[in-house]
Protein backbone atom coordinates (compact mmCIF):
# COMPACT_ATOMS: atom_id res chain seq x y z
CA UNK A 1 29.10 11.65 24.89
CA UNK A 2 26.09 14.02 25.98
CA UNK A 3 22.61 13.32 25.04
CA UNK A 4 22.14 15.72 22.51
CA UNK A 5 25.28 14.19 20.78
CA UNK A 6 24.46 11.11 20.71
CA UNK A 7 20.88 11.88 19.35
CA UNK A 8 22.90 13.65 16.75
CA UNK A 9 25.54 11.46 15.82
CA UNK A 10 23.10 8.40 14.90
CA UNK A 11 20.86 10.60 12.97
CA UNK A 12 23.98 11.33 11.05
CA UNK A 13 25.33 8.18 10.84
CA UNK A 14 21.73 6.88 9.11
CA UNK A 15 21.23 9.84 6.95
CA UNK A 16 24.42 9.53 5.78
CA UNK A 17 24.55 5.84 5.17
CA UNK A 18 21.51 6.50 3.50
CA UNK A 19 22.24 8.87 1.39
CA UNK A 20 25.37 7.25 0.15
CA UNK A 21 23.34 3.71 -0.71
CA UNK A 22 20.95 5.72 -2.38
CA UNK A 23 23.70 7.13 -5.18
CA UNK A 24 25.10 3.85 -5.21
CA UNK A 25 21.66 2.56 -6.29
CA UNK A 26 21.66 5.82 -8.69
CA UNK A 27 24.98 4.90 -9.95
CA UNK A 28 23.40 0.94 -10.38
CA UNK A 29 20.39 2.74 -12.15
CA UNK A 30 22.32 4.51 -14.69
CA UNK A 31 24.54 1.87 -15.36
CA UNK A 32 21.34 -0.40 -16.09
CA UNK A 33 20.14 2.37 -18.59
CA UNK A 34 23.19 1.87 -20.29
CA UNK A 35 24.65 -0.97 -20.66
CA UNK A 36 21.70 -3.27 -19.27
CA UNK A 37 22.11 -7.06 -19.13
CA UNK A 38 24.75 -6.88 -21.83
CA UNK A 39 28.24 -8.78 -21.91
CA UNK A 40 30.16 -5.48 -20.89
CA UNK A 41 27.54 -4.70 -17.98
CA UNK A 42 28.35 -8.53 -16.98
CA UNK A 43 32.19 -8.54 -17.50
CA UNK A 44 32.19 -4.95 -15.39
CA UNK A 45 30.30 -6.26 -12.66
CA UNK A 46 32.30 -10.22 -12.73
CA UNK A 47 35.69 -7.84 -12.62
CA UNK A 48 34.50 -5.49 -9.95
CA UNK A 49 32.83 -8.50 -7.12
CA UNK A 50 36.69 -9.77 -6.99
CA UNK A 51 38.90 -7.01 -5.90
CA UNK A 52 36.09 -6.49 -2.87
CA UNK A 53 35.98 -10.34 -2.45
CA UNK A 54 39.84 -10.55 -2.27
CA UNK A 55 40.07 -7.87 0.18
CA UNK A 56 37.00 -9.05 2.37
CA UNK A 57 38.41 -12.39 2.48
CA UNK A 58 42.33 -11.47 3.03
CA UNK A 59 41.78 -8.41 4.86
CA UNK A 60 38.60 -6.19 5.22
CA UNK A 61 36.88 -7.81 8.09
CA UNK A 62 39.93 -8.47 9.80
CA UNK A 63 40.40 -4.51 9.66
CA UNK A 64 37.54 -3.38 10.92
CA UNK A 65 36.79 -6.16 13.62
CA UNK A 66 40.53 -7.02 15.17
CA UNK A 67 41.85 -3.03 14.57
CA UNK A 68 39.43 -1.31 16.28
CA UNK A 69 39.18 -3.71 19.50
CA UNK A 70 43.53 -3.70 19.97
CA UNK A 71 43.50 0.09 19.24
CA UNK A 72 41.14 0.97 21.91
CA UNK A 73 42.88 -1.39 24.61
CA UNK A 74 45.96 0.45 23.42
CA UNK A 75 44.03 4.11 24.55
CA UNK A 76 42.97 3.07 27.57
CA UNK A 77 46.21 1.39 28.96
CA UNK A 78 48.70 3.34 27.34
CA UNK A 79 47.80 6.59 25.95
CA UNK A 80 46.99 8.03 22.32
CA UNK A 81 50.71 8.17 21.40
CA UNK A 82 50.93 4.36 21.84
CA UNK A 83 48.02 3.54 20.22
CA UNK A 84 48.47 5.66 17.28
CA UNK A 85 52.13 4.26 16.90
CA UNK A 86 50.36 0.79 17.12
CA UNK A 87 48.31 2.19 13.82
CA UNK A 88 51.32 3.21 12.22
CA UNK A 89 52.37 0.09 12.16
CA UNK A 90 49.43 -1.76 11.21
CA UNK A 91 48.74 0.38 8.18
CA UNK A 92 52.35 0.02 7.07
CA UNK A 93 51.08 -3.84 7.16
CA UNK A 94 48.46 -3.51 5.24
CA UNK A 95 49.57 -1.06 2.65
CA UNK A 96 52.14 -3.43 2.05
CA UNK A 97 49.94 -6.71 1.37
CA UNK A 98 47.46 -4.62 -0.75
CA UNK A 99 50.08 -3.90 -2.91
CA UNK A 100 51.41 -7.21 -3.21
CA UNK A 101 47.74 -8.81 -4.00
CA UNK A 102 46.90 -6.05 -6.11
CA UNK A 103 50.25 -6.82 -8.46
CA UNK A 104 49.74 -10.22 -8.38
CA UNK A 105 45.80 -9.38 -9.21
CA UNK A 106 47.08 -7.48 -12.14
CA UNK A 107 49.66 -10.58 -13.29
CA UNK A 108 46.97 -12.69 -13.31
CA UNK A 109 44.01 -11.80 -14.12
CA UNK A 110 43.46 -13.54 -17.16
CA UNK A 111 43.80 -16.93 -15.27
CA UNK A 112 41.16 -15.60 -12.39
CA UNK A 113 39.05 -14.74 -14.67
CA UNK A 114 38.96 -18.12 -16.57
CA UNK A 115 38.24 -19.50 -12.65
CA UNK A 116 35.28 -17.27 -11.52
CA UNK A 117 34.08 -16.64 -14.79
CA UNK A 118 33.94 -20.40 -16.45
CA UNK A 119 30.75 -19.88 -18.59
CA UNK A 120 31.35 -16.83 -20.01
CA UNK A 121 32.37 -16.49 -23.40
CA UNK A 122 35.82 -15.67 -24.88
CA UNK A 123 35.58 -12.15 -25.61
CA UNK A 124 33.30 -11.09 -22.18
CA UNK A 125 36.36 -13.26 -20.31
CA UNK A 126 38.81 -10.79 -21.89
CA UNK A 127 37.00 -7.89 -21.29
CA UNK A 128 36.69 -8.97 -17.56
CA UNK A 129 40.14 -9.74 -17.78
CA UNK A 130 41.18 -6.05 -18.69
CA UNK A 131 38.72 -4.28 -16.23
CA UNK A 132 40.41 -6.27 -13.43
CA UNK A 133 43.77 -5.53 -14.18
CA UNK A 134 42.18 -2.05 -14.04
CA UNK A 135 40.66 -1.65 -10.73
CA UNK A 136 42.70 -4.16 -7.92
CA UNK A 137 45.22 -1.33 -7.36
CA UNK A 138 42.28 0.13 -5.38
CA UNK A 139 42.75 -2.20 -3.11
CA UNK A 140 45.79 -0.24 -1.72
CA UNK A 141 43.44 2.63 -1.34
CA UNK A 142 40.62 0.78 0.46
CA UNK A 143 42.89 -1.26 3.33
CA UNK A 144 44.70 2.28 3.69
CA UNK A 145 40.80 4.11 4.33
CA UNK A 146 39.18 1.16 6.29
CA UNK A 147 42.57 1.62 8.98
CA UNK A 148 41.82 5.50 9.20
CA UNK A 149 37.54 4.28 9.87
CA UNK A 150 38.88 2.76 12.36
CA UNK A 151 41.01 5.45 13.96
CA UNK A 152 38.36 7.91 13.36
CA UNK A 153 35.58 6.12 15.00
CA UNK A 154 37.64 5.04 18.24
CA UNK A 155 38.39 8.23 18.72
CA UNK A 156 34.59 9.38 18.65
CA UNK A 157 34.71 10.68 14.91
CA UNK A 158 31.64 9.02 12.98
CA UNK A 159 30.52 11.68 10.63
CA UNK A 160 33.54 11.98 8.45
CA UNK A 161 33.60 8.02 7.77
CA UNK A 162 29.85 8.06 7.55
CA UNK A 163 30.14 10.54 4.55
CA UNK A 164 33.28 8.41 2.29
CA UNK A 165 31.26 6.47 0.30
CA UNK A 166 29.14 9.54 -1.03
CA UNK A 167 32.13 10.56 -2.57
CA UNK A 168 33.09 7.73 -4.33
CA UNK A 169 29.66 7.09 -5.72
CA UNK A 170 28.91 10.41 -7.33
CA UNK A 171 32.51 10.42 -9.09
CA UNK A 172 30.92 7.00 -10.73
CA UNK A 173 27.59 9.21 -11.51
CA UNK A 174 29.48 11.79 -12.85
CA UNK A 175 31.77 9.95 -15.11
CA UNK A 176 28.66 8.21 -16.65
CA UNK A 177 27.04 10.98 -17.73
CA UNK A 178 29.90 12.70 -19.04
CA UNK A 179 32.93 11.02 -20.06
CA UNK A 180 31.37 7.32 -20.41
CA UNK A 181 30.69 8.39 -23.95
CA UNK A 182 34.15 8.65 -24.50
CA UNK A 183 35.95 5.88 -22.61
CA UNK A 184 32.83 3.19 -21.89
CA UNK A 185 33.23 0.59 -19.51
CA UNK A 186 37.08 0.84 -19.12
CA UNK A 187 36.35 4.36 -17.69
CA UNK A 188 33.93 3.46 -15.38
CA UNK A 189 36.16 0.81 -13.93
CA UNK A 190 38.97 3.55 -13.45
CA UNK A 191 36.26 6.19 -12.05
CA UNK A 192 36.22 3.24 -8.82
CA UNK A 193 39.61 3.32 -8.28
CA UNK A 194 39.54 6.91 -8.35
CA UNK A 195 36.55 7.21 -6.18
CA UNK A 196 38.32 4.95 -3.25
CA UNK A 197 40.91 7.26 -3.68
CA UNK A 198 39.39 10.19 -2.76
CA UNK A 199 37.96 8.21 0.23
CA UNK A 200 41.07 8.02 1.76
CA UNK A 201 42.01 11.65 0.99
CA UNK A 202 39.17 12.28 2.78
CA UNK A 203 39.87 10.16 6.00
CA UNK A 204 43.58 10.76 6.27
CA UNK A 205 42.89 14.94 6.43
CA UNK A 206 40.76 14.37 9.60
CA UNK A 207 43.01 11.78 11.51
CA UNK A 208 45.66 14.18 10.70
CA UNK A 209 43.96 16.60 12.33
CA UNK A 210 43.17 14.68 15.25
CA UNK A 211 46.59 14.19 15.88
CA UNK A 212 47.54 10.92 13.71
CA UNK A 213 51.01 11.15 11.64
CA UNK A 214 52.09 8.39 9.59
CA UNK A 215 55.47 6.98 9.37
CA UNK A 216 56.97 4.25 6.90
CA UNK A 217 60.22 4.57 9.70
CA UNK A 218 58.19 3.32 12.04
CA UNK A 219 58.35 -0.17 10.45
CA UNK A 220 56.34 -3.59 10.70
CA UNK A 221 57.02 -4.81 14.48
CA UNK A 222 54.48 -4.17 17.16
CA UNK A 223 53.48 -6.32 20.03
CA UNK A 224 50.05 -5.23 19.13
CA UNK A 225 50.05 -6.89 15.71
CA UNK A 226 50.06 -10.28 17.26
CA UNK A 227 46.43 -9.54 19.08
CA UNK A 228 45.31 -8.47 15.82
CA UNK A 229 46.62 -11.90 14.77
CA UNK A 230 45.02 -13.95 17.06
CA UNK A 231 42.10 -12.14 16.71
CA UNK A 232 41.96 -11.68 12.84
CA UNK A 233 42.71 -15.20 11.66
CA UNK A 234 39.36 -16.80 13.06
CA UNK A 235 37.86 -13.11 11.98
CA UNK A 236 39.05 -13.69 8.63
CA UNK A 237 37.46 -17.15 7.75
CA UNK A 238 34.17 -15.77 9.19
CA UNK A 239 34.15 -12.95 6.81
CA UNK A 240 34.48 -14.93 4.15
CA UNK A 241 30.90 -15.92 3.92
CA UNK A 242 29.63 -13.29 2.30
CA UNK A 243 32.47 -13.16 -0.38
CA UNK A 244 32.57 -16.69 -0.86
CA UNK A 245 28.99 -16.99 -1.38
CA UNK A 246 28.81 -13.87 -3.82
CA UNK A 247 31.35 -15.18 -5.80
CA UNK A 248 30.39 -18.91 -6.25
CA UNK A 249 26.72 -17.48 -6.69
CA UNK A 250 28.06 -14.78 -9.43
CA UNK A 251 30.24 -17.69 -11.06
CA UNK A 252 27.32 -19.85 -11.70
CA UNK A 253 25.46 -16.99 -12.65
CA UNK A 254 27.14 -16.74 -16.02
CA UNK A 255 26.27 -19.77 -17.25
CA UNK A 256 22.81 -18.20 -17.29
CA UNK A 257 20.80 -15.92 -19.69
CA UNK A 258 22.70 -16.14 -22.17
CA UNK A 259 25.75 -14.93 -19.91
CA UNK A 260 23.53 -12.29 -18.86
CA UNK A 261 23.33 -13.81 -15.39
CA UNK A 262 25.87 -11.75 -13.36
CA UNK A 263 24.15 -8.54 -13.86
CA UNK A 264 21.25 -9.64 -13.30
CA UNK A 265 22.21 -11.00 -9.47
CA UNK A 266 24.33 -7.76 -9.03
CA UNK A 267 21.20 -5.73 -9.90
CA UNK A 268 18.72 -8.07 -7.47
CA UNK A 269 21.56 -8.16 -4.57
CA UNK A 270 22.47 -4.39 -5.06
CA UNK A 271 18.77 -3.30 -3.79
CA UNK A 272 18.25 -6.54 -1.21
CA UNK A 273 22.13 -4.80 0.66
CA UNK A 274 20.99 -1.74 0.13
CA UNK A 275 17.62 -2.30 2.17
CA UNK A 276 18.98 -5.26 4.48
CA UNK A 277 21.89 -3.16 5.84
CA UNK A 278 21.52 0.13 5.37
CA UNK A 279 19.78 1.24 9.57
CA UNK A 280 21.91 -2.10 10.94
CA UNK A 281 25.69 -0.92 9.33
CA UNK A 282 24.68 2.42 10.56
CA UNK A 283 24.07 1.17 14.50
CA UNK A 284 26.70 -0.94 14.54
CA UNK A 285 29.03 1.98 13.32
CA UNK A 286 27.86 3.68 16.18
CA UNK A 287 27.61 0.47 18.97
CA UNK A 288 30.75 -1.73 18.07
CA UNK A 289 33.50 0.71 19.57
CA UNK A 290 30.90 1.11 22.86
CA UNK A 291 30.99 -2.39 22.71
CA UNK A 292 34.52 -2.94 22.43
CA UNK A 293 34.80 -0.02 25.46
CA UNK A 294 31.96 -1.63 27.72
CA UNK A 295 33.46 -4.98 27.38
CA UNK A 296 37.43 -3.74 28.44
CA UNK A 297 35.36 -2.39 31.56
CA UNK A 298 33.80 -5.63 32.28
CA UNK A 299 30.42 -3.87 32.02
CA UNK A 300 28.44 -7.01 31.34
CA UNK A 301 24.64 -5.71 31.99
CA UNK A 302 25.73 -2.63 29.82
CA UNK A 303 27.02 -4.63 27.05
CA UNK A 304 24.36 -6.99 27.18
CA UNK A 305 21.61 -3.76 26.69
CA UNK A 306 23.36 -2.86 24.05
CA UNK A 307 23.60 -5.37 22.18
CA UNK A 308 20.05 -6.77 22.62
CA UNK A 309 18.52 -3.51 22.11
CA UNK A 310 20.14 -2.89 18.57
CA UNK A 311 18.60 -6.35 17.61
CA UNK A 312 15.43 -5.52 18.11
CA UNK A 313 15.79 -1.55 16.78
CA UNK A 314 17.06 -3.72 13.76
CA UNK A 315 14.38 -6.29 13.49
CA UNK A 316 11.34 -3.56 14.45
CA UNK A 317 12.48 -1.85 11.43
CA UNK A 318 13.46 -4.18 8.97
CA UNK A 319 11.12 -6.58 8.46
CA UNK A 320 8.07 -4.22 7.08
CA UNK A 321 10.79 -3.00 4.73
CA UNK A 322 11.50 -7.22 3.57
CA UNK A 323 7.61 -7.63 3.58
CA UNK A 324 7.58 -4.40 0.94
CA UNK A 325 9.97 -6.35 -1.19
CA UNK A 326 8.27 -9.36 -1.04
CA UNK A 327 5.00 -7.60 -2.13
CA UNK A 328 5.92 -5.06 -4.49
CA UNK A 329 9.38 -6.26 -5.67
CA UNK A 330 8.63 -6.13 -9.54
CA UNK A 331 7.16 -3.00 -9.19
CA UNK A 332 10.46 -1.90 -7.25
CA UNK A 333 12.41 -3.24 -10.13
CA UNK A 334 10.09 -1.61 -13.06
CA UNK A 335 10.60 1.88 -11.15
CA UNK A 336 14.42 1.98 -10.61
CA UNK A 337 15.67 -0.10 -13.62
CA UNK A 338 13.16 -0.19 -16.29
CA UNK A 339 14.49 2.08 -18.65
CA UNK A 340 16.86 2.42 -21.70
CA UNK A 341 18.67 -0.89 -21.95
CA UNK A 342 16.99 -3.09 -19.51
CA UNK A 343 13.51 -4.40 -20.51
CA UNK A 344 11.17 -6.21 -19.82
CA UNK A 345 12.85 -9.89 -19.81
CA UNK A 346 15.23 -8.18 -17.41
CA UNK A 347 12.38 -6.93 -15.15
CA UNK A 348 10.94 -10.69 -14.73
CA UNK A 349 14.05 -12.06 -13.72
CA UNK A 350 15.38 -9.52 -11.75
CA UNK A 351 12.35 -9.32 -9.85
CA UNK A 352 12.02 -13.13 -9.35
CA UNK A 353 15.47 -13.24 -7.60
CA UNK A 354 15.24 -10.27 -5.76
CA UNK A 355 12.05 -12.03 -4.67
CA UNK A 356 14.01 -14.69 -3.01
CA UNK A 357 16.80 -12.89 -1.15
CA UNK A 358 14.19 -10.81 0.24
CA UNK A 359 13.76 -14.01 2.21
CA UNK A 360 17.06 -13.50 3.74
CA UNK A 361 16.66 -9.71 4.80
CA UNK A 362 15.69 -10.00 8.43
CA UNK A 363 18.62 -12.44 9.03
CA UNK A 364 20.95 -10.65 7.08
CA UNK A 365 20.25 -7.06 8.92
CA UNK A 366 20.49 -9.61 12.44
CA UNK A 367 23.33 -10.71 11.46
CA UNK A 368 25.35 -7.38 11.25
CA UNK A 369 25.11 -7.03 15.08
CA UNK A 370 25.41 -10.42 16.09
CA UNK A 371 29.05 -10.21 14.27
CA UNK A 372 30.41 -6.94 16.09
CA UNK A 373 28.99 -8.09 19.43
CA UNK A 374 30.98 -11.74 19.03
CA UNK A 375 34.26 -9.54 18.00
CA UNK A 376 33.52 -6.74 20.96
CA UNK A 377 33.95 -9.88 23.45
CA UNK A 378 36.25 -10.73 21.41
CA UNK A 379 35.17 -14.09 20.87
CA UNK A 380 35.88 -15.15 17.31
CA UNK A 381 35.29 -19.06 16.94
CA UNK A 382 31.77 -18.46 17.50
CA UNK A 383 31.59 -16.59 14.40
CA UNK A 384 33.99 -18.95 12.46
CA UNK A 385 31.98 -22.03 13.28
CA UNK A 386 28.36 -20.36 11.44
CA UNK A 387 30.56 -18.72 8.88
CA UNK A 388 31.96 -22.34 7.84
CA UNK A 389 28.63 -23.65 7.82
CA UNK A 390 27.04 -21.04 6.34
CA UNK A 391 29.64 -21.46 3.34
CA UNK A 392 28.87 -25.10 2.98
CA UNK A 393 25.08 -24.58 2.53
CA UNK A 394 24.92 -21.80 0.12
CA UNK A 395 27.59 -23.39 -1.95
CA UNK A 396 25.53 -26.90 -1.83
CA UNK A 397 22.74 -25.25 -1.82
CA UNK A 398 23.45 -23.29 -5.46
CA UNK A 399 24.67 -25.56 -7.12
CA UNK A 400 21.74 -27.72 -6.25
CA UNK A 401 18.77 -25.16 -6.46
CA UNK A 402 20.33 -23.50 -9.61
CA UNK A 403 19.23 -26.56 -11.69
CA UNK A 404 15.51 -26.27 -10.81
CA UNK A 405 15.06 -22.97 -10.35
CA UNK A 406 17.98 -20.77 -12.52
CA UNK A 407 19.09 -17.47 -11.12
CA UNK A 408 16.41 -17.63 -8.63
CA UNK A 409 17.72 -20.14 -7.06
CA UNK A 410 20.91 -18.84 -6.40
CA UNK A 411 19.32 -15.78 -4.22
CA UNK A 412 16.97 -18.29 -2.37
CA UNK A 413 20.42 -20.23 -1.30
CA UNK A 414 21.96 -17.18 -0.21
CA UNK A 415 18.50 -16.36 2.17
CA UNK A 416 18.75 -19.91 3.87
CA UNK A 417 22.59 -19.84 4.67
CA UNK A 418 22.15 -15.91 6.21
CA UNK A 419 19.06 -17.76 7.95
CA UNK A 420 21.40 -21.07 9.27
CA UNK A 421 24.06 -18.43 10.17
CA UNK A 422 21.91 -15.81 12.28
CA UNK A 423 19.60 -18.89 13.94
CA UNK A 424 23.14 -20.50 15.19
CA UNK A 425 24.62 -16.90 15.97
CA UNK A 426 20.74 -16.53 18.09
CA UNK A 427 21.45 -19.61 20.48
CA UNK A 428 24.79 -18.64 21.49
CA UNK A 429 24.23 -15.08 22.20
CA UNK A 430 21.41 -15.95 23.65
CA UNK A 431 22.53 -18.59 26.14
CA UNK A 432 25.90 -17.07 26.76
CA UNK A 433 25.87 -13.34 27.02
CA UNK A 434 22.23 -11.82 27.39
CA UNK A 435 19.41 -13.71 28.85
CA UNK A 436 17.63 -11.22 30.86
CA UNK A 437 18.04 -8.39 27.89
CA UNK A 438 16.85 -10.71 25.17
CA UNK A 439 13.94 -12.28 27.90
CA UNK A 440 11.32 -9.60 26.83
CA UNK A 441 11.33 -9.20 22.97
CA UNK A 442 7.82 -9.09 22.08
CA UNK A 443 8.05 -11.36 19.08
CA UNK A 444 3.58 -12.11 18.89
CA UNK A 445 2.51 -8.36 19.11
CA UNK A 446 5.64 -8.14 15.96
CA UNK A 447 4.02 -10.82 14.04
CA UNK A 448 0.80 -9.06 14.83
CA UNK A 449 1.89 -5.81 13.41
CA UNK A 450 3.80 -7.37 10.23
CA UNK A 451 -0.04 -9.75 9.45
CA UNK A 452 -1.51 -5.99 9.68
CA UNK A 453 1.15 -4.28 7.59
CA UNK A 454 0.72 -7.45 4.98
CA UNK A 455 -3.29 -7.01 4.48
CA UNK A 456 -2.92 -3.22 4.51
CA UNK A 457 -0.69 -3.41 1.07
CA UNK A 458 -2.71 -5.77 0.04
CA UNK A 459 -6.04 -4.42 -0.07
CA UNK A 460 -4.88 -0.73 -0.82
CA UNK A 461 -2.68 -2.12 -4.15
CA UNK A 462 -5.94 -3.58 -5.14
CA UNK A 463 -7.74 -0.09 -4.64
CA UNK A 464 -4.71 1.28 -6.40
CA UNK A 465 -4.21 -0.77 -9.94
CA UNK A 466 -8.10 -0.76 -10.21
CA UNK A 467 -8.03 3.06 -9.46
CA UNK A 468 -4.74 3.98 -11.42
CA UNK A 469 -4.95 4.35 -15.43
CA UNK A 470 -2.32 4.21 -18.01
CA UNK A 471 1.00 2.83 -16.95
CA UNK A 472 3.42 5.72 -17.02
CA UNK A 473 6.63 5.97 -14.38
CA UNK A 474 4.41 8.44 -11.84
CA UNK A 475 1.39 6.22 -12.08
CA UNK A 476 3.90 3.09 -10.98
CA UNK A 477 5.09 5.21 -8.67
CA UNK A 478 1.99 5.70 -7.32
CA UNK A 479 0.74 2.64 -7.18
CA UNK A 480 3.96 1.07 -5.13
CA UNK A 481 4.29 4.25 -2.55
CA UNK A 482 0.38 4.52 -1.77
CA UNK A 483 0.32 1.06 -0.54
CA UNK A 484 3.91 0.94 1.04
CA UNK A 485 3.16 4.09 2.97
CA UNK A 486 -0.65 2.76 4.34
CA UNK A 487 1.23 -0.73 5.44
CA UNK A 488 3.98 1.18 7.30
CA UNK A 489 1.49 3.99 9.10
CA UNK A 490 -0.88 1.04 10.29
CA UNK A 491 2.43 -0.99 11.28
CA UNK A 492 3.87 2.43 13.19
CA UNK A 493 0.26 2.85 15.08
CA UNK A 494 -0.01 -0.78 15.78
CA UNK A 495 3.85 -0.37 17.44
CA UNK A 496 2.18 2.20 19.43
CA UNK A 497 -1.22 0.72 20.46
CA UNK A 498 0.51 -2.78 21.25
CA UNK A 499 2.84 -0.62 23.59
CA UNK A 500 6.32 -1.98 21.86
CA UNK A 501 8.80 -2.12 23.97
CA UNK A 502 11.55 -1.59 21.78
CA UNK A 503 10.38 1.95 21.06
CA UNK A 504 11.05 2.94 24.87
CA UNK A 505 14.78 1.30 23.56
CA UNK A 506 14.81 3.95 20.56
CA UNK A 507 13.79 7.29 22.78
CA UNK A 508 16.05 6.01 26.34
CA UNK A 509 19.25 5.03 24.33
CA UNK A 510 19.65 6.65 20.48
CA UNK A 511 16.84 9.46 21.22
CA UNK A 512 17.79 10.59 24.72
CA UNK A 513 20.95 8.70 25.06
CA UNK A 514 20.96 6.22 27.74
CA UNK A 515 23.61 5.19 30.00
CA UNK A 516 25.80 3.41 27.40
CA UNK A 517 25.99 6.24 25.44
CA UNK A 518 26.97 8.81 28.10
């Protein structure tokens, strides 16, 4: 890939990523307006965390981490033909275990429901109940679109899968403000499933065109299913942390508030992903196939840049945005939800767990790389041995912090597992694969900058609420983006003065495009 390319392509990749967690948080927004805190806004969200759970734990990680790695040894020893016949096969796999989880899903919802959702009361279990049966069939849909990601991207195609979730998103917006009158909650379920559908319209029309055609003929046996074996089954226990903990966290959730505690932890964790994830899921689009590539060609110094150089791209620019949260999170949460349906009790405790997994941002962002650059080696028991403990803690961890500190407490136990499981995934990288890449992060002049970005909010939001007058939605505005934007130009000019290495990283190997990305 040229320079110019490259430049291009990540630009892309973020806008787009971007752009597509901002109409998700649109779509969160106007669901808050409307149905608030309620028991259908927590039944809705209960009903929709377990179709993604089941597939992230059965299938999703295993997908996008063991697929990609197998198909690209498959194109550089044995053609295109070979390796698309290899993703024939796979998808006829996986199309047919979606289908058989999703009918079971549908069979049984009622008794799932009465296991994740213990504390909620009859009717909201029912209504959960329904809304499930409603939306696992897009399960089918999502393994089908997260095989074509994978073909796409290995073949050097990262627009078209940066774009997918755009789609989905605004069919949700645009059901809610017109047909959510009419058909309510049960609509909006069925506007997901539709919405993944259209994702994988919109994948399959490009793979087509890049030469992919799918067979059911071509059956279930290929020699390369048993690498994806070997590599998915540690790959799958590892990605079930973040299921696993969403879903014991969500299920103690509704004993709270009334049964008002799932919506409130999908609204806190909704903006803390969205901000966590958004610049780190967009490099390691990019990275994990030149990972995968550098690693097949033994390029260890190459890899090893790589790798350490998206760390601290992720770190440079993720932890003023987790120090914005932690400052100004209520105000965040007054500007994007605070309207219609959701007042002001929902505001405080919102805001006070939002506060908490804010803790967990700069690990969580970490984290993201760490993950594709064990799989791109393809070392997977790494992974499996933080993802077991990481499980154990939060789980311990929310059941005992929940008691002291209510819905709070179960976003500070999801912070200090994602902390646990990035500090572990730290000393092995660090000892086994990049020493002399890692050697000169310049952690002091960071902290430095961050102390700086800290006092700069400070002191202007106490300039700003003495300055500001009556409360209105511009004047909060106002008040959060004056401050934010002072912290972030002092922390950009500090990055500068202090002579940041890591910027050098930005303009030689996303900017310019450095030798890895030639």
């Amino acid at each position: 890939m040229n320079k110019k390319n490259a430049a291009g392509t990540v630009s892309f990749i973020f806008i787009a990523i971007m752009l597509s967690k901002v109409l998700g948080q649109v779509r969160e927004m106007v669901i808050a307006a409307i149905y608030g805190t309620s028991a259908q806004a927590s039944a809705y969200f209960m009903a929709s965390q377990l179709p993604v759970s089941f597939f992230d734990m059965i299938l999703g990680s295993a997908i996008s981490s063991a697929f990609i790695p197998v198909y690209n040894m498959f194109m550089e020893t044995d053609g295109k033909e070979r390796a698309n016949l290899f993703a024939t096969r796979f998808l006829n796999v996986i199309i047919l275990a979606t289908a058989v989880i999703s009918a079971l899903g549908i069979a049984f919802a009622g008794p799932i429901m009465s296991v994740f959702g213990p504390s909620l009361d009859m009717s909201t279990k029912l209504l959960a109940a329904q809304l499930l049966q409603i939306m696992f069939p897009m399960l089918i849909f999502t393994g089908m679109a997260f095989v074509f990601v994978g073909l796409l991207q290995s073949q050097g195609e990262f627009k078209i899968p940066a774009i997918m979730s755009i789609v989905s998103n605004a069919v949700c917006i645009l059901y809610l403000f017109t047909l959510n009158k009419y058909f309510g909650i049960y609509g909006l379920a069925a506007s997901l499933v539709i919405g993944w559908v259209l994702q994988f319209i919109i994948l399959a029309v490009p793979a087509r065109k890049k030469g992919y055609r799918h067979s059911f003929k071509a059956g279930l046996a290929d020699s390369g299913l048993k690498n994806v074996a070997a590599l998915a089954l540690p790959v799958l226990f590892a990605s079930w942390v973040q299921p696993i903990n969403a879903t014991v966290n969500m299920s103690i959730a509704s004993g709270f508030a009334n049964g008002s505690g799932p919506s409130i932890l999908n609204y806190a964790n909704r903006l803390y992903i969205i901000a966590a994830s958004v610049f780190a899921v967009s490099l390691t689009n990019y990275t994990f196939p030149k990972m995968s590539r550098l690693s097949i060609a033994k390029e260890d110094r190459e890899w090893s840049d790589v790798v350490a150089g998206s760390i601290k791209l992720v770190l440079l620019i993720v932890i003023p945005i987790a120090l914005v949260f932690l400052l100004q999170g209520e105000e965040i949460i007054r500007i994007i939800y605070q309207r219609g349906e959701f007042d002001e009790t929902a505001v405080k405790m919102t805001s006070a767990a939002m506060f908490w997994y804010s803790m967990g941002m700069v690990w969580y962002s970490a984290q993201e790389i760490f993950n594709k650059a064990f799989y791109s080696v393809h070392d997977t028991k790494t992974p499996l041995i933080s993802s077991v403990g990481s499980i154990i803690t939060n789980v311990a961890l929310s059941f005992i912090l929940s008691k002291y500190m209510g819905i709070s407490g179960l976003a500070l136990a999801a912070s200090v597992s994602a902390a646990l499981w990035c500090i572990f995934s730290v000393v092995m990288l660090k000892s086994r694969f990049f020493k002399e890449s890692f050697k000169d992060f310049q952690l002091i002049k960071i902290i430095i900058m961050a102390s700086a970005f800290v006092l700069t909010v400070f002191f202007v939001r106490q300039f700003m609420c003495a300055s500001v007058g009556v409360e209105t939605l511009l004047n909060r505005i106002i008040t959060f983006a004056v401050p934010a934007m002072a912290g972030v130009a002092v922390y950009i000019f500090l990055a500068f003065l202090l002579k940041i290495k890591e910027l050098d990283f930005i303009k030689k190997r996303f900017l310019k495009g450095g030798k890895a990305d030639d």
